[in-house]
Protein backbone atom coordinates (compact mmCIF):
# COMPACT_ATOMS: atom_id res chain seq x y z
CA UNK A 1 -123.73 -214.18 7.41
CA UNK A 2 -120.85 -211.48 6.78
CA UNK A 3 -117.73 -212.50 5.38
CA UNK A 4 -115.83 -211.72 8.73
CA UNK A 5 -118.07 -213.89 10.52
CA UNK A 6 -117.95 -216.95 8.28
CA UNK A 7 -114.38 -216.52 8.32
CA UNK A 8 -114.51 -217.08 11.81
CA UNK A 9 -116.45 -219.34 11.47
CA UNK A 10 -114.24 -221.67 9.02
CA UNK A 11 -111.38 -220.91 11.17
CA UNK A 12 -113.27 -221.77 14.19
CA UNK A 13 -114.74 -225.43 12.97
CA UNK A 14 -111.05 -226.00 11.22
CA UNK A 15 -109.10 -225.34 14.54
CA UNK A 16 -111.96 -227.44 16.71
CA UNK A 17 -111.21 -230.91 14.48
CA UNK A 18 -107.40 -230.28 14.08
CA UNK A 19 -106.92 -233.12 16.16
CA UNK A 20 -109.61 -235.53 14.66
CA UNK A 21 -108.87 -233.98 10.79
CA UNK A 22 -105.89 -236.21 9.74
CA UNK A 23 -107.64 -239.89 10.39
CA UNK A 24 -110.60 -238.98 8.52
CA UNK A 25 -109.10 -237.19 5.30
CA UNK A 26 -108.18 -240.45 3.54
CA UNK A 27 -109.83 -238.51 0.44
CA UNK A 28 -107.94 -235.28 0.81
CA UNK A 29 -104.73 -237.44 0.91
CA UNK A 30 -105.96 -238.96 -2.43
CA UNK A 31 -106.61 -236.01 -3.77
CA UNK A 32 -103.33 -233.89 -3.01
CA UNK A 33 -101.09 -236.98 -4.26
CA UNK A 34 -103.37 -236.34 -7.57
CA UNK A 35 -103.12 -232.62 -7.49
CA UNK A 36 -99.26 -233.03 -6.84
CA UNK A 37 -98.86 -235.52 -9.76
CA UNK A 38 -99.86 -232.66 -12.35
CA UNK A 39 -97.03 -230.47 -11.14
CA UNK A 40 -94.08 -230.56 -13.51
CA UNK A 41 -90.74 -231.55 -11.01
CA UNK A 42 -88.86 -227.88 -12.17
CA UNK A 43 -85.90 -226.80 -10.42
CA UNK A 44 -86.86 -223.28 -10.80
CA UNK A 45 -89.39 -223.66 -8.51
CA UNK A 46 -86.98 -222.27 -5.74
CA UNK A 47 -90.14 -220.52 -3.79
CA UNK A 48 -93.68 -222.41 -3.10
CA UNK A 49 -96.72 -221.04 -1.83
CA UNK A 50 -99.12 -222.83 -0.54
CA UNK A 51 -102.79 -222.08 0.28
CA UNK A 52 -105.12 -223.76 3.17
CA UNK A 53 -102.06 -226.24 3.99
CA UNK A 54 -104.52 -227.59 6.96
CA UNK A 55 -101.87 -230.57 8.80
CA UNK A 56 -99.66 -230.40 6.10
CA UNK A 57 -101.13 -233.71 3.87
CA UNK A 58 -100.02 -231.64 0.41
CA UNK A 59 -97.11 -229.78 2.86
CA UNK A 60 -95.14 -233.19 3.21
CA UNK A 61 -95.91 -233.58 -0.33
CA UNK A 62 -93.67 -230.66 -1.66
CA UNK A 63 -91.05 -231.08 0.44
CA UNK A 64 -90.70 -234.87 -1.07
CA UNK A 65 -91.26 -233.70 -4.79
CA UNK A 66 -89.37 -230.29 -4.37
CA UNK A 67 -86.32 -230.62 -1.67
CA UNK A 68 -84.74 -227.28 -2.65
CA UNK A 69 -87.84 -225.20 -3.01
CA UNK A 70 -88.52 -222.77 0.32
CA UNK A 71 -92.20 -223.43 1.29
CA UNK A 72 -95.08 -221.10 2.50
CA UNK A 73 -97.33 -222.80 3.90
CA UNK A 74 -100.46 -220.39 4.64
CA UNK A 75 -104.13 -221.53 7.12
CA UNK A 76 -106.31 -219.86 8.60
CA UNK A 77 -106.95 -222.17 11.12
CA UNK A 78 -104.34 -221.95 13.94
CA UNK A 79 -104.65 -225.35 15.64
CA UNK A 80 -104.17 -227.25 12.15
CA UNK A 81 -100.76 -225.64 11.59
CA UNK A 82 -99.64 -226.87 15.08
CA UNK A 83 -100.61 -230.62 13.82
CA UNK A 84 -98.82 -229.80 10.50
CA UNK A 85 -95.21 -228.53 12.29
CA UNK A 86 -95.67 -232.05 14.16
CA UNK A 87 -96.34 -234.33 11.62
CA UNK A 88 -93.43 -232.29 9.37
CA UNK A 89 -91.01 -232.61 12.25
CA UNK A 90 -87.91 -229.67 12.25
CA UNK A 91 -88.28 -228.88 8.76
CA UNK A 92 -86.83 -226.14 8.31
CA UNK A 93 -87.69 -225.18 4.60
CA UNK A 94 -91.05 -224.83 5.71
CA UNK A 95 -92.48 -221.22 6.68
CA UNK A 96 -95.88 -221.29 8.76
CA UNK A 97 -98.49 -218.56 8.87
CA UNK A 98 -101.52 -219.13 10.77
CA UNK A 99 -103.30 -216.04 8.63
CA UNK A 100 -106.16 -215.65 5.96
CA UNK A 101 -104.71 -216.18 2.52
CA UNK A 102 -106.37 -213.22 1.68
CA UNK A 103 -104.39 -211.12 3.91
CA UNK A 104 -100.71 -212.60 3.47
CA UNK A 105 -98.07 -210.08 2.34
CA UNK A 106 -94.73 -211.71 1.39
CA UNK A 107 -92.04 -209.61 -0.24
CA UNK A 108 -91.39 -212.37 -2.77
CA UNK A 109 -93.65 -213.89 -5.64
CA UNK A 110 -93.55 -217.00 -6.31
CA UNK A 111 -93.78 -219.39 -9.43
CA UNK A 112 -95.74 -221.55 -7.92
CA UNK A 113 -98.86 -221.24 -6.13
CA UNK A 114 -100.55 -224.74 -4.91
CA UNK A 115 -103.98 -225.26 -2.90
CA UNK A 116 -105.68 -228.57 -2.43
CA UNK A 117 -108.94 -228.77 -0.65
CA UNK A 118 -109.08 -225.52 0.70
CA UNK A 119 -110.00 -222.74 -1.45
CA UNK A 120 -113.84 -223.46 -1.56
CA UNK A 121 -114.12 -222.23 1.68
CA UNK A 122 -112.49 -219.14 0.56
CA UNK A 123 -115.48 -216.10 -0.11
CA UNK A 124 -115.67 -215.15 -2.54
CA UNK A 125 -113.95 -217.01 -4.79
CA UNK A 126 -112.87 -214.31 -7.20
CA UNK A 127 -111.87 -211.94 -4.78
CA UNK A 128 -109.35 -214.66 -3.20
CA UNK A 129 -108.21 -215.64 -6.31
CA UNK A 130 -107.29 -212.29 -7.61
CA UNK A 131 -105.05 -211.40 -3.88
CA UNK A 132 -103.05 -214.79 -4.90
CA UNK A 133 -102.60 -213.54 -8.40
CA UNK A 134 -100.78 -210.48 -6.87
CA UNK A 135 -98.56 -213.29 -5.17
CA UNK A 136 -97.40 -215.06 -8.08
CA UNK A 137 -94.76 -214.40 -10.66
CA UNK A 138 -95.45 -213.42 -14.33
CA UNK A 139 -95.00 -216.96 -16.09
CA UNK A 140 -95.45 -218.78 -12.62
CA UNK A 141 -98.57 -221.34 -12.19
CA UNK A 142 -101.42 -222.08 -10.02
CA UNK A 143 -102.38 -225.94 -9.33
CA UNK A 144 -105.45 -225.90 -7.36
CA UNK A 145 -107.81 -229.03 -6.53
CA UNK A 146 -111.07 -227.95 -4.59
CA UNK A 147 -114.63 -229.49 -4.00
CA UNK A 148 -117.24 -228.44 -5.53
CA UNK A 149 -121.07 -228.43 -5.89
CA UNK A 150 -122.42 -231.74 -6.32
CA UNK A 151 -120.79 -233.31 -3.78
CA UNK A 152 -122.62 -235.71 -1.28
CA UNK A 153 -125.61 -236.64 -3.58
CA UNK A 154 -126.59 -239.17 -1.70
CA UNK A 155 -126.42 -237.25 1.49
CA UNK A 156 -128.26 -234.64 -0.55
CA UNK A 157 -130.98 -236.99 -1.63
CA UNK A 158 -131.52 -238.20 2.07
CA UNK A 159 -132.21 -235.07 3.17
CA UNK A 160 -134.29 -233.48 0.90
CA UNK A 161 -136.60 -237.07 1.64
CA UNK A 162 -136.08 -236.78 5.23
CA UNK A 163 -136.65 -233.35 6.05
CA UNK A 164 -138.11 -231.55 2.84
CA UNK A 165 -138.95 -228.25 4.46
CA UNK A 166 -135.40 -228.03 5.32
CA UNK A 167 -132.69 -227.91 2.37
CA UNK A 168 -128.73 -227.70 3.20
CA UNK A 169 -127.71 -224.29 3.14
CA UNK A 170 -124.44 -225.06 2.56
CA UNK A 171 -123.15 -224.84 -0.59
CA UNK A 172 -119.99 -224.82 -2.49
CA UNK A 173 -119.42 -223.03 -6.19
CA UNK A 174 -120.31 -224.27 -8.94
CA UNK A 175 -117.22 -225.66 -12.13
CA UNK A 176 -118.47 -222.45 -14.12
CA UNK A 177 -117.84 -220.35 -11.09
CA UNK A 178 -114.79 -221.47 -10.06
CA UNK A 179 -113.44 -221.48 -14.05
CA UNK A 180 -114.75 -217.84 -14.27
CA UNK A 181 -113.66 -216.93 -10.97
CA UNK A 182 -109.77 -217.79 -12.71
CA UNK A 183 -110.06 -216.10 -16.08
CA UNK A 184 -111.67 -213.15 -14.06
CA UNK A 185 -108.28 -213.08 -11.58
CA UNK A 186 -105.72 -212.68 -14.97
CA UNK A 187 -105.23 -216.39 -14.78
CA UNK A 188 -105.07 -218.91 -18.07
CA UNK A 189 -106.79 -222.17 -17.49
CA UNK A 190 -104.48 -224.48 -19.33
CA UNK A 191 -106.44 -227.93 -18.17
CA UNK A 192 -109.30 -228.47 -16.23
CA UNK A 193 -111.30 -231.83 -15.05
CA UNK A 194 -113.69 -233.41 -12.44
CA UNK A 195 -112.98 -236.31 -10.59
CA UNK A 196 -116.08 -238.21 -8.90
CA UNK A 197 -114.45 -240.18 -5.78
CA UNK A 198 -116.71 -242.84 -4.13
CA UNK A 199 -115.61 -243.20 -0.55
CA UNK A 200 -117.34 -246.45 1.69
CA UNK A 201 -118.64 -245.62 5.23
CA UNK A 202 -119.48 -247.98 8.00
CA UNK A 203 -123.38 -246.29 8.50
CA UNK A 204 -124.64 -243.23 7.33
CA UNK A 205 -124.24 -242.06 11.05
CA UNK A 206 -120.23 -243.31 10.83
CA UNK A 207 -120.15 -240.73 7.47
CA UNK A 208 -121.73 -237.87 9.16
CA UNK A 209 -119.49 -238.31 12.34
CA UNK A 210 -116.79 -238.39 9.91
CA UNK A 211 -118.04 -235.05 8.18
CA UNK A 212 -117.55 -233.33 11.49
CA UNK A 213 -114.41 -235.10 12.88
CA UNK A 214 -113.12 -232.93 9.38
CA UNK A 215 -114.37 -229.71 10.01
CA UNK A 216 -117.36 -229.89 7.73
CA UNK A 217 -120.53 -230.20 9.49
CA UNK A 218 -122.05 -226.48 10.78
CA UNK A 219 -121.06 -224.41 7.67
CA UNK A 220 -123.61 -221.58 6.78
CA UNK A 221 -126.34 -223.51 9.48
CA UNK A 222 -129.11 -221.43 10.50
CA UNK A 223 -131.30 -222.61 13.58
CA UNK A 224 -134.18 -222.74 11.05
CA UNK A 225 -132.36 -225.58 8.82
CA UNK A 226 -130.46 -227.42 11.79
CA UNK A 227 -132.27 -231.01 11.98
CA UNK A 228 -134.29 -232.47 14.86
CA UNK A 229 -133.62 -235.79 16.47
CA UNK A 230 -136.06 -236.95 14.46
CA UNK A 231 -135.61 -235.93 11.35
CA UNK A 232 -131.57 -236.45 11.89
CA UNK A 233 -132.82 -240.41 12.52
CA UNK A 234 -135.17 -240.19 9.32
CA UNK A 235 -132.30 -239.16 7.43
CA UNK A 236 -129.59 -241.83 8.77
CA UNK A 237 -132.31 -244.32 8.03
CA UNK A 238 -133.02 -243.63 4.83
CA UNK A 239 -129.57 -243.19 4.11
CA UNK A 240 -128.41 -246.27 4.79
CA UNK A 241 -131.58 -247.50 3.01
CA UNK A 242 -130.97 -245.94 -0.38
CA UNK A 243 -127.37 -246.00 -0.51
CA UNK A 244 -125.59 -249.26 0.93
CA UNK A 245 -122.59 -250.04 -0.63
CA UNK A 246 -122.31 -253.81 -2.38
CA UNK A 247 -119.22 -254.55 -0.25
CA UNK A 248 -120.97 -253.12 3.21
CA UNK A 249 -121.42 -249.90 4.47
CA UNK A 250 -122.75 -247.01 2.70
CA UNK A 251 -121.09 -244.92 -0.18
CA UNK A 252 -120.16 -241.26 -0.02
CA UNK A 253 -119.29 -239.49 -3.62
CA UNK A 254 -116.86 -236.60 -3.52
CA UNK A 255 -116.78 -234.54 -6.59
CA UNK A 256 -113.21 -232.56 -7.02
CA UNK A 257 -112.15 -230.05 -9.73
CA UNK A 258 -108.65 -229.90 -10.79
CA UNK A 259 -107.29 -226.46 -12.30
CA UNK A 260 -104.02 -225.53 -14.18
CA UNK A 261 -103.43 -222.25 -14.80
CA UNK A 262 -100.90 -219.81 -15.41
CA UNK A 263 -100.23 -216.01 -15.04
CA UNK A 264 -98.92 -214.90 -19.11
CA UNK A 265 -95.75 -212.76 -18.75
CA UNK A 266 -96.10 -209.16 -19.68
């Protein structure tokens, strides 16, 4: 798949579950309150962009933490900015564009660039990163939280036992990539870490409805890796099998990188 087409295609599946996303991102929340709580409170930060702002969970965020700071708030997905401007209300220090990141042109740059959840959907990595180095000020920094590979063991582990002639072609980078990806972009990694977040499921067939209420589900499929009925039932089974949670349900492990970094001053 070209990158034009998998744009599409991200923009596509994003827009589809705008209206399912925000009940079913009880993790992103988590993780944007996290991401949020490594930002220093600055009142220099006059200008904010932010990347892959979805419905506006990190959006709302800012606007709490930062009330004189003009934000950008950039998606690619059309239909999850509309659910953002309604859950944000008439906030007016809020600037929408429905656009690739990749293709924004402000006049300003800002000393602050923010992302949370978003930019491993980005491809490629590197070549996103270094257009949002363009976009921020010498001295300014770049908080970013994304997932990456590793996540969904379990679901991972189901699979392969369900349906072993068909592996998950979807894939997200790898910590080394994404670290690389920075330095290669002119960026300084000041801290780094992982974060493994269990999240508890009804069924393994509740947490794969779930996936797709999100947006997830459908990434990179081809029609040779898409499951059968049967194999699809094989995999729920054995899912909720292998991985039932002590307290009920079944347990779903997100694995999230959070990056600091900074562009030096020339």
């Amino acid at each position: 798949m070209n990158r034009a087409l998998a744009d599409n295609s991200v923009a596509a599946r994003f827009s589809a579950a705008a209206g399912s996303y925000e009940d079913q991102a009880q993790i992103q929340r988590l993780v944007a309150d996290r991401l949020l709580a490594g930002v220093r409170a600055c009142d220099r930060f006059e200008r904010i962009l932010e990347i892959g702002c979805g419905t506006g969970t990190l959006t709302r965020g800012l606007c709490r933490r930062f009330p004189g700071a003009t934000i950008e708030a950039v998606d690619i997905a059309s239909a999850m900015i509309e659910q953002a401007k309604k859950r944000l209300g008439d906030e007016e220090r809020v600037r929408w564009h429905a656009i690739d990141a990749r293709h924004f042109c402000p006049v300003d740059t800002y000393p602050l660039i923010i992302s949370s959840s978003a930019l491993h959907w980005m491809r490629p990595l590197p070549e996103t990163l270094r257009s949002l180095t363009r976009l921020l000020e010498p001295g300014g920094g770049f908080h970013a939280a994304l997932m990456v590979d590793g996540i969904f063991p379990e679901l991972e582990a189901a699979r392969r036992q369900a349906a072993p002639a068909k592996p998950s072609r979807i894939r997200l980078p790898e910590v080394s990539e994404v670290l690389g990806a920075f330095a290669a972009a002119g960026l300084k990694v000041a801290r780094s870490f992982e974060e493994h977040l269990p999240a508890c499921y009804e069924s393994a067939a509740a947490f794969l409805k779930s996936l797709n209420a999100q947006g997830v589900t459908g990434a990179s499929a081809g029609a040779r890796t898409l499951l059968n009925r049967s194999e699809l039932a094989r995999l729920v089974e054995e899912y909720d099998r292998r991985f039932a949670s002590p307290s009920g349900g079944v347990v779903a492990t997100y694995r999230v990188l959070y990056v600091r970094a900074g562009k030096e001053l020339k």
